[in-house]
N, C-alpha and C. Protein backbone atom coordinates (compact mmCIF):
# COMPACT_ATOMS: atom_id res chain seq x y z
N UNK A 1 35.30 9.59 -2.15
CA UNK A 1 34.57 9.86 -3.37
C UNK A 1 35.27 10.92 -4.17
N UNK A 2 34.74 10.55 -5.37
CA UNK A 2 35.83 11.92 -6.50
C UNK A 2 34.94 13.07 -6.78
N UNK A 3 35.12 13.78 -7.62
CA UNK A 3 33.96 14.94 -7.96
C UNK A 3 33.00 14.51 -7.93
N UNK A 4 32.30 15.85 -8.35
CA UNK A 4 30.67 15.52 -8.42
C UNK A 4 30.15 15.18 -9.78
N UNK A 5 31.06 14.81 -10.65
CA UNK A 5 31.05 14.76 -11.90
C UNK A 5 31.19 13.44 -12.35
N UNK A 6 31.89 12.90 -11.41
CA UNK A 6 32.95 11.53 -11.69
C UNK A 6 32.07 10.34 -11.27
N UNK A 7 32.56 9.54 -10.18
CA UNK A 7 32.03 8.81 -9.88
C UNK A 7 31.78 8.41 -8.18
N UNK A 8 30.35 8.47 -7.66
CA UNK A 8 30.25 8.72 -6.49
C UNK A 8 30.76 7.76 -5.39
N UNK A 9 31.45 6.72 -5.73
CA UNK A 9 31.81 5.08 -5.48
C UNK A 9 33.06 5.31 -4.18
N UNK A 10 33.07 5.12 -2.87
CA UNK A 10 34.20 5.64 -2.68
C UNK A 10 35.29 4.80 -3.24
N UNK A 11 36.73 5.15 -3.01
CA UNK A 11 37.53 4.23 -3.33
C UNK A 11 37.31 2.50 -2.69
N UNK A 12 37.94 2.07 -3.51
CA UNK A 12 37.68 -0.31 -3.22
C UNK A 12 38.74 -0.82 -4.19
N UNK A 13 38.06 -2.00 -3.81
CA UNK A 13 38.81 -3.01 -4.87
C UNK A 13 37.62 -2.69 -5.98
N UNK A 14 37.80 -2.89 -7.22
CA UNK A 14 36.64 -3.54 -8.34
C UNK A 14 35.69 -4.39 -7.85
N UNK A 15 35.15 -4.34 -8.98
CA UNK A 15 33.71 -5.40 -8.30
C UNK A 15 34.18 -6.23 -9.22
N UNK A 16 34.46 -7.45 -8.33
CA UNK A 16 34.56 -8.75 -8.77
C UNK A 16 33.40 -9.44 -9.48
N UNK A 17 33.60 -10.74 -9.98
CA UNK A 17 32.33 -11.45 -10.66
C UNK A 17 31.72 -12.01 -9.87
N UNK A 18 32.33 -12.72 -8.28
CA UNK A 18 31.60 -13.00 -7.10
C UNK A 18 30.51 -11.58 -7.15
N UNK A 19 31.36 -10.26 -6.56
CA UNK A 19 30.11 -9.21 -6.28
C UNK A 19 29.30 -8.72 -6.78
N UNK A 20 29.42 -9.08 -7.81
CA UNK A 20 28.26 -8.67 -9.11
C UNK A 20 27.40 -9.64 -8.80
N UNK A 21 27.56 -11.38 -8.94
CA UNK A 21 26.58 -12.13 -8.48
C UNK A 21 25.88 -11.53 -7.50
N UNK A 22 26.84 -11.45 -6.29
CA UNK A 22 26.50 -11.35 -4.84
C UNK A 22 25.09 -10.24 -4.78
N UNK A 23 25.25 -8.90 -5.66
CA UNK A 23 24.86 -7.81 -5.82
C UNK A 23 23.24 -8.04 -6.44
N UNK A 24 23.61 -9.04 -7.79
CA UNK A 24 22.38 -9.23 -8.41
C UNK A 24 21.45 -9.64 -7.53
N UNK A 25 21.89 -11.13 -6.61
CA UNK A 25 21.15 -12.25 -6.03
C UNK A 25 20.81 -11.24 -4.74
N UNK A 26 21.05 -10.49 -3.82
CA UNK A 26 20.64 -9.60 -2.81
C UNK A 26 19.72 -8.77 -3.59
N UNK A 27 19.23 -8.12 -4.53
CA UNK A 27 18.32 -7.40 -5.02
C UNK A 27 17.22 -8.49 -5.48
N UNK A 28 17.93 -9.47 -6.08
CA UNK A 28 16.45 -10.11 -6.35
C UNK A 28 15.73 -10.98 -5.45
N UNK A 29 16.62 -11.23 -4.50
CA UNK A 29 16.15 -11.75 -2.80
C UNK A 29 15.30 -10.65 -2.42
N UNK A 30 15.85 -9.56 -2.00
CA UNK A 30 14.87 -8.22 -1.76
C UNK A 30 13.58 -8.29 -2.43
N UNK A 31 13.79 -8.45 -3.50
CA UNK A 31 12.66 -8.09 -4.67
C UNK A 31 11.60 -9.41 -4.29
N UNK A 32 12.10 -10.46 -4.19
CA UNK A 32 11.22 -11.70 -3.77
C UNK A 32 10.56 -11.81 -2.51
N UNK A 33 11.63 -11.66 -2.02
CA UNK A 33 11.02 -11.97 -0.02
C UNK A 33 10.65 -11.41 0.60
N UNK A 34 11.25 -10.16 0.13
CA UNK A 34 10.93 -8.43 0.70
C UNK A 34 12.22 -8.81 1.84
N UNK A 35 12.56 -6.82 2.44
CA UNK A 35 14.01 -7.09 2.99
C UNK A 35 14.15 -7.88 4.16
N UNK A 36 13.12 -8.44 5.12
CA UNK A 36 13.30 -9.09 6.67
C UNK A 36 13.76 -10.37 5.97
N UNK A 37 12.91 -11.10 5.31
CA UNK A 37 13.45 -12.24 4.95
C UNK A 37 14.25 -12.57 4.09
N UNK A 38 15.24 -11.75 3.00
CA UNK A 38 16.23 -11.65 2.69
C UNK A 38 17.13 -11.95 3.38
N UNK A 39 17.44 -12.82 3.81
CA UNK A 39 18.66 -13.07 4.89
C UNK A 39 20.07 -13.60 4.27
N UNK A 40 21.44 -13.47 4.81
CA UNK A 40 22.35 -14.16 4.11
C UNK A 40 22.24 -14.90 3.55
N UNK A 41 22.13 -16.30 4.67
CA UNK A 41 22.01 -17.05 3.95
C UNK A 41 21.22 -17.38 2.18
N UNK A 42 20.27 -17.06 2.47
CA UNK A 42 18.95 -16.73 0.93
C UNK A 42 19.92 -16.38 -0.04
N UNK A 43 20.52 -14.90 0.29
CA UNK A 43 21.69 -14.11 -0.42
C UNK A 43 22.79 -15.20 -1.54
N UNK A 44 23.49 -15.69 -0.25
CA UNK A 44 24.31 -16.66 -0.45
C UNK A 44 23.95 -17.70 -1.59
N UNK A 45 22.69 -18.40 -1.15
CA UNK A 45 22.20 -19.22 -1.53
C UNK A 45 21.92 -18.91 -3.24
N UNK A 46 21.05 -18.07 -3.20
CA UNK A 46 20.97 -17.60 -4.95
C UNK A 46 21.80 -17.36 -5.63
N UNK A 47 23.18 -16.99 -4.72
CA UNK A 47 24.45 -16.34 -5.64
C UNK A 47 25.01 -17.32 -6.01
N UNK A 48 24.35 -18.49 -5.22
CA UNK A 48 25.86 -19.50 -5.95
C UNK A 48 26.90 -20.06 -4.91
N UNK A 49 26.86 -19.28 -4.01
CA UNK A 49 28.63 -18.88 -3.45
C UNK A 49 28.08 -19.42 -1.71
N UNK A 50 28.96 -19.34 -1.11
CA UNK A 50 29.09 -19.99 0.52
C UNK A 50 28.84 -18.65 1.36
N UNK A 51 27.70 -18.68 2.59
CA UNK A 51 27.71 -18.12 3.27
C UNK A 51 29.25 -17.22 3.67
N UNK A 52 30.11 -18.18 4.07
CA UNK A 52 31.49 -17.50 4.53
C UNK A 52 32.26 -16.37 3.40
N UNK A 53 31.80 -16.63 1.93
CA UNK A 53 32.56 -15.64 1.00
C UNK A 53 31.18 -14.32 1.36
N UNK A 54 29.88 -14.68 1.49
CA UNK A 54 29.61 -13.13 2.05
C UNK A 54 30.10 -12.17 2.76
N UNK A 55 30.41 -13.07 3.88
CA UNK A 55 30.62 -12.66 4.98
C UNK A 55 32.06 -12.46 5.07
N UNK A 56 33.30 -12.76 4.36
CA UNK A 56 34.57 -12.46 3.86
C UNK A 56 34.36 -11.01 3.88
N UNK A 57 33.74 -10.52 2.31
CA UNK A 57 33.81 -9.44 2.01
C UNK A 57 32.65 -8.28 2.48
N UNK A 58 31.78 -8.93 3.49
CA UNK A 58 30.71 -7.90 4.41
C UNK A 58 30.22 -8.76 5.83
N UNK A 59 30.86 -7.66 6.60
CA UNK A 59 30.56 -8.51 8.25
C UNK A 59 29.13 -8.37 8.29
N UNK A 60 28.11 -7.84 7.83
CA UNK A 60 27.04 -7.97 8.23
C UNK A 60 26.12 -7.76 6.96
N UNK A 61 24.90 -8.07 6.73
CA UNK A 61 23.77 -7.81 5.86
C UNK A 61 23.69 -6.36 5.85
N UNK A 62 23.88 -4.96 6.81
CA UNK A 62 23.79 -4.07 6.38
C UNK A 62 24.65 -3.94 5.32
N UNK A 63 25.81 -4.04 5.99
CA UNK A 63 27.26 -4.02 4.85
C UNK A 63 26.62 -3.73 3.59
N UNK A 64 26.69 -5.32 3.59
CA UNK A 64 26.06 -6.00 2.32
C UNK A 64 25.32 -5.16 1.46
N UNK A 65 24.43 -4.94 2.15
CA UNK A 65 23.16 -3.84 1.81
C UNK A 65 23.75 -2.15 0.93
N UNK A 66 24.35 -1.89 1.92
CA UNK A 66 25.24 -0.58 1.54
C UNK A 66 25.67 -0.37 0.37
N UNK A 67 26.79 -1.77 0.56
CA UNK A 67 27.59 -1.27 -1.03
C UNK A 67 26.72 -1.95 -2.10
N UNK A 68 25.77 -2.55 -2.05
CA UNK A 68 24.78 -3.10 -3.38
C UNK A 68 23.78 -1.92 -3.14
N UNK A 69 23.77 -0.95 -2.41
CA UNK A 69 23.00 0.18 -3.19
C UNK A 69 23.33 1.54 -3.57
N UNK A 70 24.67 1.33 -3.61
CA UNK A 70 25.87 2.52 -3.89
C UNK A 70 26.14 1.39 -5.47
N UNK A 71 26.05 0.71 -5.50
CA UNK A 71 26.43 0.05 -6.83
C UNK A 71 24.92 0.21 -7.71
N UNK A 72 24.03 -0.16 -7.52
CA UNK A 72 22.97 0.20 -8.08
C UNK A 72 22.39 1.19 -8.29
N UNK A 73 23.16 2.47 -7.48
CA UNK A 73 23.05 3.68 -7.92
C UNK A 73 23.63 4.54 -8.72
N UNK A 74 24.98 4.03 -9.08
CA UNK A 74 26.01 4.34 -9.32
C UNK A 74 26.04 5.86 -9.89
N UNK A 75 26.62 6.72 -10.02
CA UNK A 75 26.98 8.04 -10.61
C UNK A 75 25.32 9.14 -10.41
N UNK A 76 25.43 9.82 -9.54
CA UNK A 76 24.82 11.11 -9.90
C UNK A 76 24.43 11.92 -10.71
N UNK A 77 23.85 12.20 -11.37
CA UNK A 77 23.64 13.05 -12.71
C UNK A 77 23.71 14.42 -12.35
N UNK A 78 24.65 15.23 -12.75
CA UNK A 78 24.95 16.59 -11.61
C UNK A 78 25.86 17.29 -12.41
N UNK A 79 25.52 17.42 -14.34
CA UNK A 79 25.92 18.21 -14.89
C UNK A 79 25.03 19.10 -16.03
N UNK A 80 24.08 18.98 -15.55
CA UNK A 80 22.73 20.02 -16.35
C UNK A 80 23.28 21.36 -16.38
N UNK A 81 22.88 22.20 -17.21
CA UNK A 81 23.21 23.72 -17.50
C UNK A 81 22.87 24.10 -16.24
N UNK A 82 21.88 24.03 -15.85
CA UNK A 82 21.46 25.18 -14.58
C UNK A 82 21.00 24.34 -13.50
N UNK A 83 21.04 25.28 -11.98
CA UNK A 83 20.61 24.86 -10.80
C UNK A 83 19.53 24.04 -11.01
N UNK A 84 17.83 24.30 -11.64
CA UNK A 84 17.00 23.77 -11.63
C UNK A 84 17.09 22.94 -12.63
N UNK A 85 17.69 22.53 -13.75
CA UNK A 85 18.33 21.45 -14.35
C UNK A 85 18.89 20.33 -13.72
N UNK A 86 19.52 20.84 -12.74
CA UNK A 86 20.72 19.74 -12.12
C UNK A 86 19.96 19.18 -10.79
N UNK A 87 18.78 19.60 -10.35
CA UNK A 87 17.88 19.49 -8.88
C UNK A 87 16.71 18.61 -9.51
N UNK A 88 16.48 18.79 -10.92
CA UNK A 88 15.57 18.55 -11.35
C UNK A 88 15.98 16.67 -12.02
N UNK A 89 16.84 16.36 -12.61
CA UNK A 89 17.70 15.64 -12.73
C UNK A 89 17.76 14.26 -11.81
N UNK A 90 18.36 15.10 -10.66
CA UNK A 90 18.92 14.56 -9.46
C UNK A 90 17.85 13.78 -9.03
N UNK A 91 16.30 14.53 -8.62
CA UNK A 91 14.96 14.26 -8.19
C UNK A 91 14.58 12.65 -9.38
N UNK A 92 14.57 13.20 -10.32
CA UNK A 92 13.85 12.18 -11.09
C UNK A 92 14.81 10.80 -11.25
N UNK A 93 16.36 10.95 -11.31
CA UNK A 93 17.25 9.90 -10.86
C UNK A 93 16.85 8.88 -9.38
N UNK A 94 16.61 9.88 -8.46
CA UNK A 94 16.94 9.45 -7.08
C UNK A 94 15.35 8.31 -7.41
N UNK A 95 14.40 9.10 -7.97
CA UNK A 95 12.85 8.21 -8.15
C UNK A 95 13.21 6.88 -9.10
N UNK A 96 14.18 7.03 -9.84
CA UNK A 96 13.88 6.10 -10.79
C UNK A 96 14.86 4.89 -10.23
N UNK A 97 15.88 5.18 -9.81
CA UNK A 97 16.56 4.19 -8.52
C UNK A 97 15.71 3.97 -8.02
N UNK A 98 14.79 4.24 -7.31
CA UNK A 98 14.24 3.64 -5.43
C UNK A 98 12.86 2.73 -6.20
N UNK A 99 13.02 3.18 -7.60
CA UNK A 99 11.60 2.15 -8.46
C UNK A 99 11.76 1.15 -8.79
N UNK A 100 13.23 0.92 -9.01
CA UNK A 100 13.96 -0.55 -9.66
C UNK A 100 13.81 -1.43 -8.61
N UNK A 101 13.50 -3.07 -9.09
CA UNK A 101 13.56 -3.78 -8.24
C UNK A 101 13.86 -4.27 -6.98
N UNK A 102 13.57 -4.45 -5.98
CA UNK A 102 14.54 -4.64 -4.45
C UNK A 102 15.24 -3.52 -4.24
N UNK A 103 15.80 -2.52 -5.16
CA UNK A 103 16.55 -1.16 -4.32
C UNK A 103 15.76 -0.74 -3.38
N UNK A 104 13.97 0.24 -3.83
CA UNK A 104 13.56 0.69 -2.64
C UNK A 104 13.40 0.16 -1.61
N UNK A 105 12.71 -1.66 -1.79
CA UNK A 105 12.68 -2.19 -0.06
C UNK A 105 14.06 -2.17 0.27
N UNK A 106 15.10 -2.52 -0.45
CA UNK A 106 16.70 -2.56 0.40
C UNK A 106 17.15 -1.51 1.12
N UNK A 107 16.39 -0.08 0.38
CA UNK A 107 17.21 1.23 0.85
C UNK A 107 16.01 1.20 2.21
N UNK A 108 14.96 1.46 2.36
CA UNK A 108 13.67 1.35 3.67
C UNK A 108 14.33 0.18 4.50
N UNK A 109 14.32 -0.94 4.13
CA UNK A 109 15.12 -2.26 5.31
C UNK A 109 16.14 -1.52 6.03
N UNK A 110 17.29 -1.33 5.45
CA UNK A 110 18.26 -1.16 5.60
C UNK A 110 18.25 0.57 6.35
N UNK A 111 17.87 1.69 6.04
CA UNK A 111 17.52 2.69 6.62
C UNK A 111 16.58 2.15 8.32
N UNK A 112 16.11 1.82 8.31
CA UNK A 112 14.82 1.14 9.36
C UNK A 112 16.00 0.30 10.47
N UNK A 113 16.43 -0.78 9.91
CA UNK A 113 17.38 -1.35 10.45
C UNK A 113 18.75 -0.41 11.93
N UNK A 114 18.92 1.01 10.19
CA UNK A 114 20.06 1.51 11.10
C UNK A 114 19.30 2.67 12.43
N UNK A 115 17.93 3.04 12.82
CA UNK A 115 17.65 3.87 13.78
C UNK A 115 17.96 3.43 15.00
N UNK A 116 18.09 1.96 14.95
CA UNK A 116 18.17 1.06 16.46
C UNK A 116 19.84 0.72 16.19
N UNK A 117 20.50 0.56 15.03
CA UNK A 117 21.73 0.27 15.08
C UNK A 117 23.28 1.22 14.95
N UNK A 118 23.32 1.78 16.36
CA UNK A 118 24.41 2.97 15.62
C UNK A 118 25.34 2.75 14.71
N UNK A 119 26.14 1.21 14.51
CA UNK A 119 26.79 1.24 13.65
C UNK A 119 26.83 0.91 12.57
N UNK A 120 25.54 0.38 11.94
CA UNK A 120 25.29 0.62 10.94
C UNK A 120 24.40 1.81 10.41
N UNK A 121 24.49 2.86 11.26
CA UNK A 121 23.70 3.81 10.74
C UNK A 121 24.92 5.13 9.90
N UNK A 122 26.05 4.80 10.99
CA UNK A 122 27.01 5.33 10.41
C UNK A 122 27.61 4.74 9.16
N UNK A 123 27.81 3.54 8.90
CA UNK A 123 27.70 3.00 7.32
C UNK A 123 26.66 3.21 6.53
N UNK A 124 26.08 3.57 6.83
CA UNK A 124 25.08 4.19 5.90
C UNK A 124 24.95 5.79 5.67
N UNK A 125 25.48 6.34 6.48
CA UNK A 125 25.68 7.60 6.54
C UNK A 125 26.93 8.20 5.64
N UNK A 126 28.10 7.40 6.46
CA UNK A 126 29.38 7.62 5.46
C UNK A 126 29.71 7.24 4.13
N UNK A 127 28.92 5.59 3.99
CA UNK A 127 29.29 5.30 2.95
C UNK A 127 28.11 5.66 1.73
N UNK A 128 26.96 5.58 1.97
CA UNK A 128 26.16 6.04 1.01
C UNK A 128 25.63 7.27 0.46
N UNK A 129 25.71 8.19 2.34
CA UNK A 129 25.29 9.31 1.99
C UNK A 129 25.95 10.11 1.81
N UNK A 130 27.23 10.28 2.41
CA UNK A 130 28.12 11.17 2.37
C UNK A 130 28.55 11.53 0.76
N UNK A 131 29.09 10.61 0.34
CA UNK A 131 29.47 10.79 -1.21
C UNK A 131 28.48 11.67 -2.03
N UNK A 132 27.23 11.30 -2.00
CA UNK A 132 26.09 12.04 -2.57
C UNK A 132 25.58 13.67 -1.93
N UNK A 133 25.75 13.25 -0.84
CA UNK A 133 25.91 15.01 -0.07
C UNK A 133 27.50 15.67 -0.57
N UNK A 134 28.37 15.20 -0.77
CA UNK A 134 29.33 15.66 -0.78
C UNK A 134 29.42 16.52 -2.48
N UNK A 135 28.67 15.29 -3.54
CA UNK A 135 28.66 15.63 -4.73
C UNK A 135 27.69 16.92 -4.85
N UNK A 136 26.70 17.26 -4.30
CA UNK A 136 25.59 17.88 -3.92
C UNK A 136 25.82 19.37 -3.55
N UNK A 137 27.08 19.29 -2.98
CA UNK A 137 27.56 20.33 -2.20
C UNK A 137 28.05 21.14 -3.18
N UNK A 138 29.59 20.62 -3.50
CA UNK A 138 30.13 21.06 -5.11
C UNK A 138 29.15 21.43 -5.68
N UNK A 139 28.54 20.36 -6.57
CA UNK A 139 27.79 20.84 -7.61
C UNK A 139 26.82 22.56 -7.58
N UNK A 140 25.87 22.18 -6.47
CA UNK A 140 25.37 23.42 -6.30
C UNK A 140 25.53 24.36 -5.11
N UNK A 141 26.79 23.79 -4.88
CA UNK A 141 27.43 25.30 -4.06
C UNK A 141 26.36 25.59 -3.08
N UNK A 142 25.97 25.03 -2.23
CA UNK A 142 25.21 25.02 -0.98
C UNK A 142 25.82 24.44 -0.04
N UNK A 143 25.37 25.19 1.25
CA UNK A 143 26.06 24.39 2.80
C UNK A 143 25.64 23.09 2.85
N UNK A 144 26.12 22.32 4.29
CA UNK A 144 25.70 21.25 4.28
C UNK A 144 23.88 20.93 4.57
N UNK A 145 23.83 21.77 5.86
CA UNK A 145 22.57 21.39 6.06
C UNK A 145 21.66 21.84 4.87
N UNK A 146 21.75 22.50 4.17
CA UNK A 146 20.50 22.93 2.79
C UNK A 146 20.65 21.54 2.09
N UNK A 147 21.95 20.83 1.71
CA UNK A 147 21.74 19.77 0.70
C UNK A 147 21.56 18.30 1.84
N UNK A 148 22.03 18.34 3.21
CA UNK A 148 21.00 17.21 3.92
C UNK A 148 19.15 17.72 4.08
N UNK A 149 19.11 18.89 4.21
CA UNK A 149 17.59 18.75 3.75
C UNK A 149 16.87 18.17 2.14
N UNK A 150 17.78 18.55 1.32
CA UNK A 150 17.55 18.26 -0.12
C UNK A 150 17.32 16.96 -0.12
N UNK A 151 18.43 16.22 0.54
CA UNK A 151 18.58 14.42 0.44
C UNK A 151 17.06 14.02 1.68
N UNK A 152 17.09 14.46 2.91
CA UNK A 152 16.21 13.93 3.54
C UNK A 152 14.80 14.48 2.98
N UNK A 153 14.46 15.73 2.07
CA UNK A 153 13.25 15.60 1.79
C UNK A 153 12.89 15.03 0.57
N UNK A 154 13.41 14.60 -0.43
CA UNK A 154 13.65 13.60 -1.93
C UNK A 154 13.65 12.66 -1.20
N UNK A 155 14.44 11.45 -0.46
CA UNK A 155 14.63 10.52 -0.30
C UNK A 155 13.38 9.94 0.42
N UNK A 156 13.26 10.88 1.63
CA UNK A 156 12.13 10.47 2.80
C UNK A 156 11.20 10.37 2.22
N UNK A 157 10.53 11.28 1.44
CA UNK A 157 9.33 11.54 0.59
C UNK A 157 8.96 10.14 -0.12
N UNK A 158 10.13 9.53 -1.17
CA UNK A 158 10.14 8.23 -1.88
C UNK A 158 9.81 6.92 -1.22
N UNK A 159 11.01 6.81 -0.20
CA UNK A 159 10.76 6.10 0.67
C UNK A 159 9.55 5.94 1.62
N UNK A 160 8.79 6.80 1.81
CA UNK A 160 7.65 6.37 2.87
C UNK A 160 6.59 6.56 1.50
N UNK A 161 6.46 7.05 0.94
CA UNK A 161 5.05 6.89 -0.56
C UNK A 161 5.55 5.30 -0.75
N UNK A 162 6.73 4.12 -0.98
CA UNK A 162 6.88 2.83 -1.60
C UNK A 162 6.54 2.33 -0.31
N UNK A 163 6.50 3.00 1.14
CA UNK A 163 6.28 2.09 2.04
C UNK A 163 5.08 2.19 2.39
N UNK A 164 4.37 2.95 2.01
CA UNK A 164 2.69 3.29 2.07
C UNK A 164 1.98 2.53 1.61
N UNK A 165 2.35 2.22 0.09
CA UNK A 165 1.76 1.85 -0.95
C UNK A 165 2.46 0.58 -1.61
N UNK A 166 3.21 0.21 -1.36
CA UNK A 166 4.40 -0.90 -2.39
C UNK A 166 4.41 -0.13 -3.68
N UNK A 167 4.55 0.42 -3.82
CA UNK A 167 4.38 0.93 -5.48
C UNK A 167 5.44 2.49 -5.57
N UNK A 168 6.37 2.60 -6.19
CA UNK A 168 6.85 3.75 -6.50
C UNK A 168 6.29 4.82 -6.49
N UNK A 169 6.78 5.91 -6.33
CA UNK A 169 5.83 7.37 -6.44
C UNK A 169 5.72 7.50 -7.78
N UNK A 170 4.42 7.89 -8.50
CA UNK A 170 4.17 8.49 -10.13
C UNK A 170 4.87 9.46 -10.38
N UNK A 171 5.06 9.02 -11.88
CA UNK A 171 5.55 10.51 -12.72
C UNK A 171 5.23 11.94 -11.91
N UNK A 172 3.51 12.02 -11.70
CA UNK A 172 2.99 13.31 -11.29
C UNK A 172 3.41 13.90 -10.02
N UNK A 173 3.50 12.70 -9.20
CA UNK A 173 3.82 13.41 -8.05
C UNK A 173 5.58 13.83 -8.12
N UNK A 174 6.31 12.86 -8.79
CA UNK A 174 7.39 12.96 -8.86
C UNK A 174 8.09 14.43 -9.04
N UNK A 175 7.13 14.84 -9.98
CA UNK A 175 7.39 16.04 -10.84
C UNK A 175 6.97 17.12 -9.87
N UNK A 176 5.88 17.18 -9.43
CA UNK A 176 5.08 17.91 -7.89
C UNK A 176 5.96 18.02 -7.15
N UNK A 177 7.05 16.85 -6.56
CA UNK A 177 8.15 17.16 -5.67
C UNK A 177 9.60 17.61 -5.94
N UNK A 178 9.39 17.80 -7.75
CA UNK A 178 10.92 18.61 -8.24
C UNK A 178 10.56 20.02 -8.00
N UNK A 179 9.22 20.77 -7.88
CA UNK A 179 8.80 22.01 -7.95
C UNK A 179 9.02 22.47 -6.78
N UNK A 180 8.67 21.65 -5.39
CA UNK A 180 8.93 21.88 -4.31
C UNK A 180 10.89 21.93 -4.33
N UNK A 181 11.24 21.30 -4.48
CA UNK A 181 12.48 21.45 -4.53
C UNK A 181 13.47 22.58 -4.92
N UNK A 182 12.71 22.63 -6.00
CA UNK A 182 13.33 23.56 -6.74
C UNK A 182 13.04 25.43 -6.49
N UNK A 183 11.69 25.39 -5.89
CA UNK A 183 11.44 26.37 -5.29
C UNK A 183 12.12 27.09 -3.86
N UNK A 184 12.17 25.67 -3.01
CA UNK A 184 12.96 26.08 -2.14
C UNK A 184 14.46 26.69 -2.42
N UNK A 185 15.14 25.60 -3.30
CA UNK A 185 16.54 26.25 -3.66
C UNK A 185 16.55 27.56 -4.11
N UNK A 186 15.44 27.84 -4.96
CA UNK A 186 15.29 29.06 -5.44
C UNK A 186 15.30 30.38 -4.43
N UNK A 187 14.94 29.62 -3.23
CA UNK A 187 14.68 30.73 -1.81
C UNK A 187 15.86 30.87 -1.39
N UNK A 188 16.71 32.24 -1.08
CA UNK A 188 18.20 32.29 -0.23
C UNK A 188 17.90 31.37 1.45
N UNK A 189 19.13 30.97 0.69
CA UNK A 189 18.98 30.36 2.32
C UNK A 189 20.33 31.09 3.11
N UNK A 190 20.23 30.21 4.51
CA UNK A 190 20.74 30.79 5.45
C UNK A 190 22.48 29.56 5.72
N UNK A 191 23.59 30.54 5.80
CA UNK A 191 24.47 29.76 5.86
C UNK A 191 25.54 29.60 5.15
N UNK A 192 25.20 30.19 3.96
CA UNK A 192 26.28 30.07 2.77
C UNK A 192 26.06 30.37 1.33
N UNK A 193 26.34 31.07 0.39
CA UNK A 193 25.68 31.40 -1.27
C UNK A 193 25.70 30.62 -1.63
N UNK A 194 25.38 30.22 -2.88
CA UNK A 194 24.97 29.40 -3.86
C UNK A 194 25.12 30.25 -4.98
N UNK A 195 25.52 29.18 -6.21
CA UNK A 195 25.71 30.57 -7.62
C UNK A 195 24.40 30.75 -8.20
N UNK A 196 23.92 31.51 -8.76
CA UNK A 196 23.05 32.27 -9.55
C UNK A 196 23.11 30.48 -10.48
N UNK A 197 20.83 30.84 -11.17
CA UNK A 197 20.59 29.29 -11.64
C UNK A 197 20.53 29.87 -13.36
């Protein structure tokens, strides 16, 4: 991944016009079937394209999963004037991703999937999260574990309110959980400075 400025994508090939299909038709499979029954094949099937070109360019449905939600997320917003600008930002980004169609069940499937699967938990770790912890880090100059708490309490929070409810978290609460956020950062933590907000 490049700065925290740039683009959070690690290095690839381009996204082809196959993976863009591929990308669309897996979100709106998600969005239809919900993620268990999203299966390749389905995938395949809506895109147009042959089971085997999935599976060319992703050995497995996590795969799959991964880089169509690193693509649907694309770029970080992580240049606001100040700390609580840039936390604040980040929060209402990360909500408005996990609200769009099939992303949140894809990111819950696919998270759920990797507790029983070590190796796709580490593709999901390296390839999705890392880049975004990494941008996280830079940006606001915090250790690691302060900005994996940042990601696991934003993310977790989203994720289990859409799995509670099917329904995205509201504006209100949304905003309720930038305060928490932002309060904490506001607290010194332990481990490493951070610059003045």
């Amino acid at each position: 991944m490049g700065a925290a400025s740039t683009n959070p994508r690690p290095p690839g090939r381009p996204r082809s016009g196959v993976t863009a299909e591929v990308f669309a038709a897996t979100l709106a499979t998600v969005d239809e079937l919900g993620y268990a029954r999203a299966t390749v094949d389905r995938i395949a099937a809506a895109a147009g394209v042959a089971k085997t070109t999935v599976y060319r360019r992703w050995p497995s449905k996590g795969a799959l999963i991964v880089d169509c939600l690193l693509d649907a997320f694309g770029p970080m917003p992580l240049d606001g004037p100040t700390r609580a600008g840039m936390l604040t930002a980040a929060v209402h980004w990360i909500a408005e991703k996990i609200g769009e169609p099939g992303v949140g069940d894809a990111f819950a499937g696919v998270f759920s999937d990797a507790v029983s699967d070590p190796s796709l938990r580490e593709i999901l770790s390296t390839r999705l999260q890392d880049p975004y912890r990494l941008a996280l880090q830079e940006a606001l100059g915090e250790p690691e574990h302060r900005v994996l708490f940042f990601i696991d309490t934003v993310v977790g929070t989203l994720l289990h309110r859409m799995g509670m409810t099917g329904v995205p978290m509201v504006d209100a609460d949304v905003d309720a959980l930038v305060e928490m956020v932002v309060a904490y950062f506001d607290t010194p933590g332990s481990g490493g400075g951070r610059p003045p907000s």
